[in-house]
PDB file of N, CA and C in Angstrom:
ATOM      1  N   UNK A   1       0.836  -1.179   0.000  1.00  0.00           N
ATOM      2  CA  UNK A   1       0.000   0.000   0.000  1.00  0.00           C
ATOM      3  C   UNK A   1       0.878   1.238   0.000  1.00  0.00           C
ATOM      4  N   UNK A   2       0.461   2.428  -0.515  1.00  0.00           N
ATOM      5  CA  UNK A   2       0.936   3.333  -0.849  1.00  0.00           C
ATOM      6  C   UNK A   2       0.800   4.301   0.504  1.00  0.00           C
ATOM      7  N   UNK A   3       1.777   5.180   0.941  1.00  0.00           N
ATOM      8  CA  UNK A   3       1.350   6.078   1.908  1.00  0.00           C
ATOM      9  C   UNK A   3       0.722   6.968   1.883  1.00  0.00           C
ATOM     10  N   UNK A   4      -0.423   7.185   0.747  1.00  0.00           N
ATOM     11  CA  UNK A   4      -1.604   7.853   0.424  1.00  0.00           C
ATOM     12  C   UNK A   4      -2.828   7.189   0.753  1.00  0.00           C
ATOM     13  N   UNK A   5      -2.773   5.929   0.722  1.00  0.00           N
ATOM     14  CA  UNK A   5      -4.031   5.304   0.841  1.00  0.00           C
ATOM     15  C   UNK A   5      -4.266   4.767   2.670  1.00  0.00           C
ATOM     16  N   UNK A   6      -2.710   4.424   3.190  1.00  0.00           N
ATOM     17  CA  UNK A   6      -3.150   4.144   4.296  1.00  0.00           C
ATOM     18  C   UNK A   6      -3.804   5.080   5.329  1.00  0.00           C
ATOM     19  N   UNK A   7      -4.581   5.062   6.279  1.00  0.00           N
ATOM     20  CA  UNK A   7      -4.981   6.060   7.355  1.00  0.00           C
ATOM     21  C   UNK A   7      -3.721   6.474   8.012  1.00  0.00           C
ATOM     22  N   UNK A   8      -3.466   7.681   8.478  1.00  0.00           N
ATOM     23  CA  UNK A   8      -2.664   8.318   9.363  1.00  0.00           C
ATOM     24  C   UNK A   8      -3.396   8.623  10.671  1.00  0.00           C
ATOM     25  N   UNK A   9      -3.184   7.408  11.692  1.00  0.00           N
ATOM     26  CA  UNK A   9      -4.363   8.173  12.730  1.00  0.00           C
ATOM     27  C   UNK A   9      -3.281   9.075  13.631  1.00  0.00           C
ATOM     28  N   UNK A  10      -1.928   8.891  13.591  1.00  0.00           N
ATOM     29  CA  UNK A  10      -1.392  10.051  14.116  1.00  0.00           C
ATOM     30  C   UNK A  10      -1.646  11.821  13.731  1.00  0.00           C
ATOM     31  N   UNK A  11      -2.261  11.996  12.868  1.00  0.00           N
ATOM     32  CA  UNK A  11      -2.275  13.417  11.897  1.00  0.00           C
ATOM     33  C   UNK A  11      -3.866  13.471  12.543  1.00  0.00           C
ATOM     34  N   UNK A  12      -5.277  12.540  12.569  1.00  0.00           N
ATOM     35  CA  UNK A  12      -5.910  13.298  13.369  1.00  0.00           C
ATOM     36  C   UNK A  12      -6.146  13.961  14.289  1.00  0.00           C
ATOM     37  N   UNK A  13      -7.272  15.014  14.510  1.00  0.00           N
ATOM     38  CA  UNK A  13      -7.007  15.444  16.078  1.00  0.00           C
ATOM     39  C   UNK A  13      -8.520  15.089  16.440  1.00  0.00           C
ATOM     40  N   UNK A  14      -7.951  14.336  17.766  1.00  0.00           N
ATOM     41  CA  UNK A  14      -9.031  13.937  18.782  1.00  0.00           C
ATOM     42  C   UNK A  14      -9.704  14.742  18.691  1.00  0.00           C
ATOM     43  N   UNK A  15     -11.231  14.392  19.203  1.00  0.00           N
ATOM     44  CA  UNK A  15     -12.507  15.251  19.648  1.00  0.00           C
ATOM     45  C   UNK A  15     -12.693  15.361  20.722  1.00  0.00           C
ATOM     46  N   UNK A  16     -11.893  16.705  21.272  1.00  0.00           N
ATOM     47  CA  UNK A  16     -11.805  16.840  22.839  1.00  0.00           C
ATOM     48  C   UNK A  16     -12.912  17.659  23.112  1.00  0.00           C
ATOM     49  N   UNK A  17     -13.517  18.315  22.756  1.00  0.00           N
ATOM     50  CA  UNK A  17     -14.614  19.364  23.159  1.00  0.00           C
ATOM     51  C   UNK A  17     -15.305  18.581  23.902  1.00  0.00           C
ATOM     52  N   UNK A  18     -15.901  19.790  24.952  1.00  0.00           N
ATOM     53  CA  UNK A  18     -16.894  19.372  25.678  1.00  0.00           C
ATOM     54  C   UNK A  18     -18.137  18.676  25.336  1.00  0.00           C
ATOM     55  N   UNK A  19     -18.821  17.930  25.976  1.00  0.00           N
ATOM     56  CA  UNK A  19     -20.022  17.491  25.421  1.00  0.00           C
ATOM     57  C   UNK A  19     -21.203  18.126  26.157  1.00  0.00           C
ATOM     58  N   UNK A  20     -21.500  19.298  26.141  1.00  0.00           N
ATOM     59  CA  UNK A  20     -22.279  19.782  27.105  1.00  0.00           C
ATOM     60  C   UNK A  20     -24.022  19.868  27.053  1.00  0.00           C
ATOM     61  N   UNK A  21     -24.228  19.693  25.519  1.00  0.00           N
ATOM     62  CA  UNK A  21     -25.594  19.080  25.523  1.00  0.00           C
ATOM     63  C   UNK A  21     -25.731  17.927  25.667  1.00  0.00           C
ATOM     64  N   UNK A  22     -24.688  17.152  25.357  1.00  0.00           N
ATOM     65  CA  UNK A  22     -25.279  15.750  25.875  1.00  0.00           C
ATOM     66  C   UNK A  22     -25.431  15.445  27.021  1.00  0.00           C
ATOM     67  N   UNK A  23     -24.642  16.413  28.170  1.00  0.00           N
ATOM     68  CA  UNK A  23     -24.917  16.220  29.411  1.00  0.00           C
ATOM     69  C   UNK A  23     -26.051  16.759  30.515  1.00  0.00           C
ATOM     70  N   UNK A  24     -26.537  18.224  29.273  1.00  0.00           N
ATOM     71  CA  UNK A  24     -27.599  18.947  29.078  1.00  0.00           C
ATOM     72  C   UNK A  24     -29.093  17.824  29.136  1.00  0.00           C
ATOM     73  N   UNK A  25     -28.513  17.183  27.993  1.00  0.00           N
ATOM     74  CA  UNK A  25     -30.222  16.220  27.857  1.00  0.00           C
ATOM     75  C   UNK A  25     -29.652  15.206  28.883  1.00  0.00           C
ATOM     76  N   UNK A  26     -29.183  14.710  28.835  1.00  0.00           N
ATOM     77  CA  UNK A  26     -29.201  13.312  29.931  1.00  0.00           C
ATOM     78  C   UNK A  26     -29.488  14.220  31.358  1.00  0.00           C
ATOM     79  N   UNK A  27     -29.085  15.033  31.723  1.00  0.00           N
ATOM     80  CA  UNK A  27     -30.098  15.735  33.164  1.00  0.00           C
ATOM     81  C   UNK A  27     -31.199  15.986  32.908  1.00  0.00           C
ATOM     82  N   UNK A  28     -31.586  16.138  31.990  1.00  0.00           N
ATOM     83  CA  UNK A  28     -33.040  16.907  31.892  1.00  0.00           C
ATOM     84  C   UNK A  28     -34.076  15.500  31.807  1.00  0.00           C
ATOM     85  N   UNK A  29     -33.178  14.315  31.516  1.00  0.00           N
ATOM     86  CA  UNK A  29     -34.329  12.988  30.724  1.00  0.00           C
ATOM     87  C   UNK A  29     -34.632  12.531  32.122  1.00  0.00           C
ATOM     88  N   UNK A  30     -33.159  12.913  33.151  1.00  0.00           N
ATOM     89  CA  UNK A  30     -33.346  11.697  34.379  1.00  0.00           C
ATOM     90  C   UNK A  30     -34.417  12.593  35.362  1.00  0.00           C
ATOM     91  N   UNK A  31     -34.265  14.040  35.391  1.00  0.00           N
ATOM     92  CA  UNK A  31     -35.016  14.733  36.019  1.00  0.00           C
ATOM     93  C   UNK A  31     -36.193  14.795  35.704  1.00  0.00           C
ATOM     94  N   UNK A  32     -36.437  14.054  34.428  1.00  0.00           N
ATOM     95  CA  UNK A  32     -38.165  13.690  34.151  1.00  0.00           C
ATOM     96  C   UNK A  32     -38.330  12.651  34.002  1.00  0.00           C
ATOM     97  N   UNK A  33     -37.304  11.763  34.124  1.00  0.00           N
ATOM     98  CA  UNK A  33     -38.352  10.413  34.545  1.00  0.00           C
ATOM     99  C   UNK A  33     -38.172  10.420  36.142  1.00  0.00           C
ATOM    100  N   UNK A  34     -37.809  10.885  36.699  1.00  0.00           N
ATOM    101  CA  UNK A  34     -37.632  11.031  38.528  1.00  0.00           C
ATOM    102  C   UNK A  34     -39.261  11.550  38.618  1.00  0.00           C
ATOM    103  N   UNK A  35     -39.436  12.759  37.877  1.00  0.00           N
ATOM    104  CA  UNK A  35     -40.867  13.944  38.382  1.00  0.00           C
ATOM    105  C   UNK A  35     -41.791  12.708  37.873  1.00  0.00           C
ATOM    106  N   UNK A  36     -41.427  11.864  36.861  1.00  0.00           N
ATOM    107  CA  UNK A  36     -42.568  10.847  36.396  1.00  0.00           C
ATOM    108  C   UNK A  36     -43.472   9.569  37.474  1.00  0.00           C
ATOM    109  N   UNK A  37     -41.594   9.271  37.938  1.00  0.00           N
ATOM    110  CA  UNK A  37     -41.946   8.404  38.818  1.00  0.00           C
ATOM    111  C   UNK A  37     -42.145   8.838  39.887  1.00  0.00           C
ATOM    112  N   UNK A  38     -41.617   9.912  41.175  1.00  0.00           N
ATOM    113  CA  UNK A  38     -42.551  10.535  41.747  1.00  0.00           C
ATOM    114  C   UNK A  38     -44.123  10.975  41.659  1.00  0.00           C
ATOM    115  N   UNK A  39     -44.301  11.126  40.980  1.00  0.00           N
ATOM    116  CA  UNK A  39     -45.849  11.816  40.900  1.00  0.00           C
ATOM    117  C   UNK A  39     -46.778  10.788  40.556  1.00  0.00           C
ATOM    118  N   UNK A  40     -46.103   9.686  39.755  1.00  0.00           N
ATOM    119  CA  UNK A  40     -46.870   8.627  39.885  1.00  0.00           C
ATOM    120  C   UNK A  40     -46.780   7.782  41.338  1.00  0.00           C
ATOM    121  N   UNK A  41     -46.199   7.767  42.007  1.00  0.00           N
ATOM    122  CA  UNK A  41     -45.919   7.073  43.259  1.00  0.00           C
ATOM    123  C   UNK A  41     -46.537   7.881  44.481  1.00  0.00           C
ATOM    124  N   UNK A  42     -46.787   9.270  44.539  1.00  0.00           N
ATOM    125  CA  UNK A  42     -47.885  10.042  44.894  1.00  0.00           C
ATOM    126  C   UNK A  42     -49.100  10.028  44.933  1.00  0.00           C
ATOM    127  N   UNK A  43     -49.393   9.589  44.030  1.00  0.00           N
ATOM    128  CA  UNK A  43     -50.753   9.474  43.188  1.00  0.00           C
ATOM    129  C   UNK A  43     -51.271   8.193  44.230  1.00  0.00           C
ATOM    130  N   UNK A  44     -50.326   7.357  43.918  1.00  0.00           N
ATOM    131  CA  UNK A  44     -50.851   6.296  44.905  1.00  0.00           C
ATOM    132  C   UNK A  44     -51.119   6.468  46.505  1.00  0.00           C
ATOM    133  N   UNK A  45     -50.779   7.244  46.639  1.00  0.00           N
ATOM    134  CA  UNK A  45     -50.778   7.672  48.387  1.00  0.00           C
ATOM    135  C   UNK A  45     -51.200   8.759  48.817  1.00  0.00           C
ATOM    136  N   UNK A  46     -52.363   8.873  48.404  1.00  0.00           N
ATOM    137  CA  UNK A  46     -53.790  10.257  48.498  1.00  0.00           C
ATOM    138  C   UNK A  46     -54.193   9.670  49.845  1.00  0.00           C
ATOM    139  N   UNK A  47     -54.213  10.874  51.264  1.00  0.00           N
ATOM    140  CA  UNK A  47     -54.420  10.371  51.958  1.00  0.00           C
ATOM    141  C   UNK A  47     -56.045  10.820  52.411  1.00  0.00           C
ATOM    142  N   UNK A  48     -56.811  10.939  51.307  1.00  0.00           N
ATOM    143  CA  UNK A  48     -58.294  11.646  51.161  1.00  0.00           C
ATOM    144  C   UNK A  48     -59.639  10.628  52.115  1.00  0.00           C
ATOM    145  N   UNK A  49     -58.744   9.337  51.905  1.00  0.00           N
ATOM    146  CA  UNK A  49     -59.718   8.319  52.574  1.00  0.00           C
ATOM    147  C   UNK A  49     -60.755   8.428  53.833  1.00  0.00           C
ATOM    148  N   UNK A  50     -60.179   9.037  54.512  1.00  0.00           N
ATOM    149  CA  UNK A  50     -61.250   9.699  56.030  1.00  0.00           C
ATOM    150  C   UNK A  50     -62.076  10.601  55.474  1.00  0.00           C
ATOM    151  N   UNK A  51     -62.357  11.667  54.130  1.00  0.00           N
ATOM    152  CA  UNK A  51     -62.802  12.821  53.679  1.00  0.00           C
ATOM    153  C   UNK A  51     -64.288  12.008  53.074  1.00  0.00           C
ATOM    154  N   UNK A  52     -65.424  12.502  53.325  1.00  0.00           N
ATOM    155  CA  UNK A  52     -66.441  12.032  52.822  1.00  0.00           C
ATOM    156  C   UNK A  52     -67.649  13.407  51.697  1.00  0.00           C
ATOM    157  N   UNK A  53     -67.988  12.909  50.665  1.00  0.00           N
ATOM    158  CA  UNK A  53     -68.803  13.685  49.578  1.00  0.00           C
ATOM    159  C   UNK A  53     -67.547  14.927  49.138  1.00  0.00           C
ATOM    160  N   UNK A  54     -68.020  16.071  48.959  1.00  0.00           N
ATOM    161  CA  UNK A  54     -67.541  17.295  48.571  1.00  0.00           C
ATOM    162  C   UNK A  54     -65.678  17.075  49.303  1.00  0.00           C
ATOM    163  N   UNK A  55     -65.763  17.206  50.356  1.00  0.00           N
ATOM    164  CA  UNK A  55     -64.466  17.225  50.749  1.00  0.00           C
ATOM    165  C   UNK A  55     -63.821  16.253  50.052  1.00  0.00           C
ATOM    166  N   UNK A  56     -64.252  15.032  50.325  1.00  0.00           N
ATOM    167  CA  UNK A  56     -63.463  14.174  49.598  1.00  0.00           C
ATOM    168  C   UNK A  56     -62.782  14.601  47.961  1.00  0.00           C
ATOM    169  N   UNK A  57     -63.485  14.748  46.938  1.00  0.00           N
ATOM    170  CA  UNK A  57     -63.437  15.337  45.654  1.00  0.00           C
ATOM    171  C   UNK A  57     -62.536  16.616  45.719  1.00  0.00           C
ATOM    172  N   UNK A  58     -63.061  17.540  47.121  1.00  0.00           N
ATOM    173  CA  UNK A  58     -61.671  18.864  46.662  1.00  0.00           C
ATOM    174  C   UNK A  58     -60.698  18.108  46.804  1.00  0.00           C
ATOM    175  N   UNK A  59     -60.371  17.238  48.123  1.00  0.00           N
ATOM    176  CA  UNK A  59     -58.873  16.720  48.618  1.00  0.00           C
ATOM    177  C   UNK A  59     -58.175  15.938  47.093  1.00  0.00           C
ATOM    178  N   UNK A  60     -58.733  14.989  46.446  1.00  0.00           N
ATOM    179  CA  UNK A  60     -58.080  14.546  45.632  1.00  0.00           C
ATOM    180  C   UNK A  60     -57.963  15.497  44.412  1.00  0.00           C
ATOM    181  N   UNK A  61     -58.454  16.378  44.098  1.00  0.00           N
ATOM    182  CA  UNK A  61     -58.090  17.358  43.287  1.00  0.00           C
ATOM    183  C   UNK A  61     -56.918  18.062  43.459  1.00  0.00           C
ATOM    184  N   UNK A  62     -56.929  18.473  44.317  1.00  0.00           N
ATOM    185  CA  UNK A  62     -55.934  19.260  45.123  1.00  0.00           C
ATOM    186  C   UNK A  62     -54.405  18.725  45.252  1.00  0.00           C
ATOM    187  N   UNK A  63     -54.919  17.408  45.801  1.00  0.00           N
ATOM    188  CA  UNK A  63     -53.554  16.765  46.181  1.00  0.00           C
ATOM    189  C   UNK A  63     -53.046  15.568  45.270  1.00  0.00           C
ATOM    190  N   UNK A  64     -53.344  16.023  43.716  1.00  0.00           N
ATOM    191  CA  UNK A  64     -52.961  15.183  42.926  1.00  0.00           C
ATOM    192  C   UNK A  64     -51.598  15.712  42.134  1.00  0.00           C
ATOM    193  N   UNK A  65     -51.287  16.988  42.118  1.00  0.00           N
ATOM    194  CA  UNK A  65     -50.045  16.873  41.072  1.00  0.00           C
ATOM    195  C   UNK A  65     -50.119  17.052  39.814  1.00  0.00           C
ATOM    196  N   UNK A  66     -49.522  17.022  38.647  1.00  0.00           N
ATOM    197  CA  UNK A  66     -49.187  16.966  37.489  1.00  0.00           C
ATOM    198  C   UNK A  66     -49.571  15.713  36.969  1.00  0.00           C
ATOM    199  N   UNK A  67     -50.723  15.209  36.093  1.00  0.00           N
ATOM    200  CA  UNK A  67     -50.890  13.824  35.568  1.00  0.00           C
ATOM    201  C   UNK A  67     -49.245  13.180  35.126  1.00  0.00           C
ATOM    202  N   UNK A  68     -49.215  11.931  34.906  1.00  0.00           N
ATOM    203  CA  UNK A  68     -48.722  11.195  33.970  1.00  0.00           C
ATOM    204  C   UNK A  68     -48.089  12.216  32.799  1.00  0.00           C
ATOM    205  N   UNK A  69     -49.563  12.170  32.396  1.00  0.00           N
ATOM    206  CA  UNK A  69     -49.647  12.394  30.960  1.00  0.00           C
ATOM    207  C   UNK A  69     -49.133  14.007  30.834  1.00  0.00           C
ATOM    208  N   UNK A  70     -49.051  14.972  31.657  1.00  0.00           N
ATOM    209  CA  UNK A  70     -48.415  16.013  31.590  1.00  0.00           C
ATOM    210  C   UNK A  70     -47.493  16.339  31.605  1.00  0.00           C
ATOM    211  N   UNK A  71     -46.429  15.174  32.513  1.00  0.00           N
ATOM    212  CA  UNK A  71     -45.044  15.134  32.992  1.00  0.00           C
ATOM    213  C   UNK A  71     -44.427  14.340  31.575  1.00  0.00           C
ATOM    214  N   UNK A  72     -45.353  13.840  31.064  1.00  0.00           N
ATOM    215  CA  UNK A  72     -44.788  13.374  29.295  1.00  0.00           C
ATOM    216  C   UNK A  72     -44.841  14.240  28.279  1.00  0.00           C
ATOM    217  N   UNK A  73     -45.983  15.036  28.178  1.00  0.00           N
ATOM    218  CA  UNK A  73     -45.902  15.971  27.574  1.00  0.00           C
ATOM    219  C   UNK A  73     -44.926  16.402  27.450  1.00  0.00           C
ATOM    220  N   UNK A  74     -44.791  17.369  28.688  1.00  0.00           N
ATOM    221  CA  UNK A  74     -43.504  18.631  29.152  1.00  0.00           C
ATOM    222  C   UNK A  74     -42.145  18.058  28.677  1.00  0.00           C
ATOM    223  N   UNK A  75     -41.825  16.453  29.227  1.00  0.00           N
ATOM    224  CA  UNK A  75     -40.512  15.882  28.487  1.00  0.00           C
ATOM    225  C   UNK A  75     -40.262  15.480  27.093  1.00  0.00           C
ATOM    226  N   UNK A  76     -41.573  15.510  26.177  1.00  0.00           N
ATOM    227  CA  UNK A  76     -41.489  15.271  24.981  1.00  0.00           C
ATOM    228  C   UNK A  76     -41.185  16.930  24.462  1.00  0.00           C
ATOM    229  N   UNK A  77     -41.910  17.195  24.907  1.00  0.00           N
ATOM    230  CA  UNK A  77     -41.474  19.072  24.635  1.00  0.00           C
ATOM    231  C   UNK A  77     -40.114  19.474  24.906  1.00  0.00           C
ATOM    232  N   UNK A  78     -39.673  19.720  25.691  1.00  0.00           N
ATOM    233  CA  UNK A  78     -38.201  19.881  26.277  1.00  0.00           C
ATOM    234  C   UNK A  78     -37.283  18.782  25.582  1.00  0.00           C
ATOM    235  N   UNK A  79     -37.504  17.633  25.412  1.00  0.00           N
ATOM    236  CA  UNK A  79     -36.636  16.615  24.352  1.00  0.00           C
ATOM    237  C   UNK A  79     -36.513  17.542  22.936  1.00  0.00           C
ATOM    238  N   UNK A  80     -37.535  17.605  22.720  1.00  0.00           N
ATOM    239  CA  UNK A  80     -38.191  18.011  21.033  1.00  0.00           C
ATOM    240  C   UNK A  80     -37.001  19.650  20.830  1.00  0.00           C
ATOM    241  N   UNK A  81     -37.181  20.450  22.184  1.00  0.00           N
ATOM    242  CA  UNK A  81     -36.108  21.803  21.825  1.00  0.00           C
ATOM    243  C   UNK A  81     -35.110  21.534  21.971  1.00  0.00           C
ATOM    244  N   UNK A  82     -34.183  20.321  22.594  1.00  0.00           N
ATOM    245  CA  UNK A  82     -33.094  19.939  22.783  1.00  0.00           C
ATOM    246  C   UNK A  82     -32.727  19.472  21.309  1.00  0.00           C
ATOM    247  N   UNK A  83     -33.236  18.815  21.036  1.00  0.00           N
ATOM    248  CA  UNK A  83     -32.586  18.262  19.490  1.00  0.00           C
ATOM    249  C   UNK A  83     -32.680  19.099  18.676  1.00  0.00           C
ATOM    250  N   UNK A  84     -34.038  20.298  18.670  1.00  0.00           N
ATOM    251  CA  UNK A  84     -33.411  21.457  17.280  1.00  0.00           C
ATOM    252  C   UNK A  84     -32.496  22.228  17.558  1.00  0.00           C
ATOM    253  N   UNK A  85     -32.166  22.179  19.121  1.00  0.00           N
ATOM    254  CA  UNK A  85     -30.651  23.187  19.759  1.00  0.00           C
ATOM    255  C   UNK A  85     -29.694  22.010  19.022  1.00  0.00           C
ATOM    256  N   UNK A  86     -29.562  20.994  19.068  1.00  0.00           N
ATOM    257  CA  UNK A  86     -28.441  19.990  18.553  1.00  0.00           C
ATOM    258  C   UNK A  86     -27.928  19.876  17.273  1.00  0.00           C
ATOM    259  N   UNK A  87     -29.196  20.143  16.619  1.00  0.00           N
ATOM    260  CA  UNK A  87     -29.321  20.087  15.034  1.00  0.00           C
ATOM    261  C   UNK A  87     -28.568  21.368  14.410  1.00  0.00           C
ATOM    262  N   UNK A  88     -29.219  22.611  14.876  1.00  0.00           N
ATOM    263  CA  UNK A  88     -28.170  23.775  14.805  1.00  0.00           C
ATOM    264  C   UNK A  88     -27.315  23.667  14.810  1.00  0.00           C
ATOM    265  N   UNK A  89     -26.615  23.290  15.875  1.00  0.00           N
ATOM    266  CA  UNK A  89     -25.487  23.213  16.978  1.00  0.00           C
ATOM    267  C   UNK A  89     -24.509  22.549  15.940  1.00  0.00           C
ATOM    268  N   UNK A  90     -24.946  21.128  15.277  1.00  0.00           N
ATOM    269  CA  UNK A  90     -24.025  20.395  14.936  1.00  0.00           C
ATOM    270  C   UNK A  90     -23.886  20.941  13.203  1.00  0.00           C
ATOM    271  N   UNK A  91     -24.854  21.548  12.722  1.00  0.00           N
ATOM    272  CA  UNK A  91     -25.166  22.453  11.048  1.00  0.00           C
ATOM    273  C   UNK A  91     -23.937  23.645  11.487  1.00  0.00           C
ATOM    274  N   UNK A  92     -24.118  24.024  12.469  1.00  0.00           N
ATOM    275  CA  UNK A  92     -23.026  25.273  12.275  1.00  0.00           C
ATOM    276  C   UNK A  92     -21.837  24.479  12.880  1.00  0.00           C
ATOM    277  N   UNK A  93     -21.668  23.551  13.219  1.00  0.00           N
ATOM    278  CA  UNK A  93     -20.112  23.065  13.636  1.00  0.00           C
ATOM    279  C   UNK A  93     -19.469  22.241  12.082  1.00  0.00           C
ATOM    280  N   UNK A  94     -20.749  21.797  11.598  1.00  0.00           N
ATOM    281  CA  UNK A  94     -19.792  21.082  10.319  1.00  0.00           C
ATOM    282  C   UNK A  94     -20.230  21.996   9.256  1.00  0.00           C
ATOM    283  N   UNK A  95     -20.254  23.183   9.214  1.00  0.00           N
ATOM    284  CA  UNK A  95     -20.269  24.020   8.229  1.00  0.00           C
ATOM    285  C   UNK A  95     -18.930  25.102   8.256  1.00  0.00           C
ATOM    286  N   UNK A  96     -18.284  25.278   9.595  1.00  0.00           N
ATOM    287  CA  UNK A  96     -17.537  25.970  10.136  1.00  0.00           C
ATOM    288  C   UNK A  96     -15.783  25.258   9.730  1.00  0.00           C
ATOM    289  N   UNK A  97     -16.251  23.618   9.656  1.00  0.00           N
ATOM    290  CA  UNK A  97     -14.946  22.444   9.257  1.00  0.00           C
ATOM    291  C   UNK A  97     -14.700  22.341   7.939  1.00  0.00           C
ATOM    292  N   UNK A  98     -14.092  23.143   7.463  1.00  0.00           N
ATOM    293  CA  UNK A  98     -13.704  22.898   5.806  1.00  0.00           C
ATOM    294  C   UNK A  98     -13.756  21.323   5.450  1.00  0.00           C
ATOM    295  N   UNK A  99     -13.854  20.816   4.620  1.00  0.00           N
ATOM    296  CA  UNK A  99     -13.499  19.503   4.194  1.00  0.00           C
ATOM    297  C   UNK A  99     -11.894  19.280   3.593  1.00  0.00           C
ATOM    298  N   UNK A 100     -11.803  18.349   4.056  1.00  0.00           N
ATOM    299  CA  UNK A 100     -10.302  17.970   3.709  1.00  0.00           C
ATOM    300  C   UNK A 100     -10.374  17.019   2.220  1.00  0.00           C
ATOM    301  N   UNK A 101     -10.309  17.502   1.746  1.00  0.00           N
ATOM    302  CA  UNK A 101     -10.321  16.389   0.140  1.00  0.00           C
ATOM    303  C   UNK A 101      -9.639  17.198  -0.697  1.00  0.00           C
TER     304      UNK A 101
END
């Protein structure tokens, strides 16, 4: 082989940069599946049971929290702006890298 064709991995340069959205979303995923599983584990432990008619109905209103289904929402939302911050992020980093050819 010719010393054109083989790889030179001495002549690359590592990818030292920070990874700071990735460390960005991985806090944000664990901090919503934590609020997920909290609030679902809440849910289970309404302590409304002694409350009878009307009272009863405010207490579990009250002391329910954020559904499920809201705490998914909000993380599908917040996922969803993380990746068009990424998408940018990574359009202006390999637009900024000349090509080597």
């Amino acid at each position: 082989m010719s010393q054109d064709t083989m790889p030179s991995f001495a002549q690359e340069k590592s990818d030292t940069r920070p990874r700071v959205l990735l460390w960005v979303t991985v806090v944000v995923n664990c901090v919503c599946l934590i609020w997920l599983m909290v609030g679902v584990f809440m849910r289970g432990m309404r302590g409304c049971e002694s409350f009878v008619g009307g009272a009863k109905a405010s207490c579990e209103s009250a002391n329910g929290g954020p559904s499920a289904a809201t705490v998914i929402l909000c993380w599908v939302l917040v996922d969803a702006i993380l990746l068009v911050v990424w998408l940018v992020k990574r359009r202006r980093a390999r637009l900024a890298v000349p090509s080597a050819k």
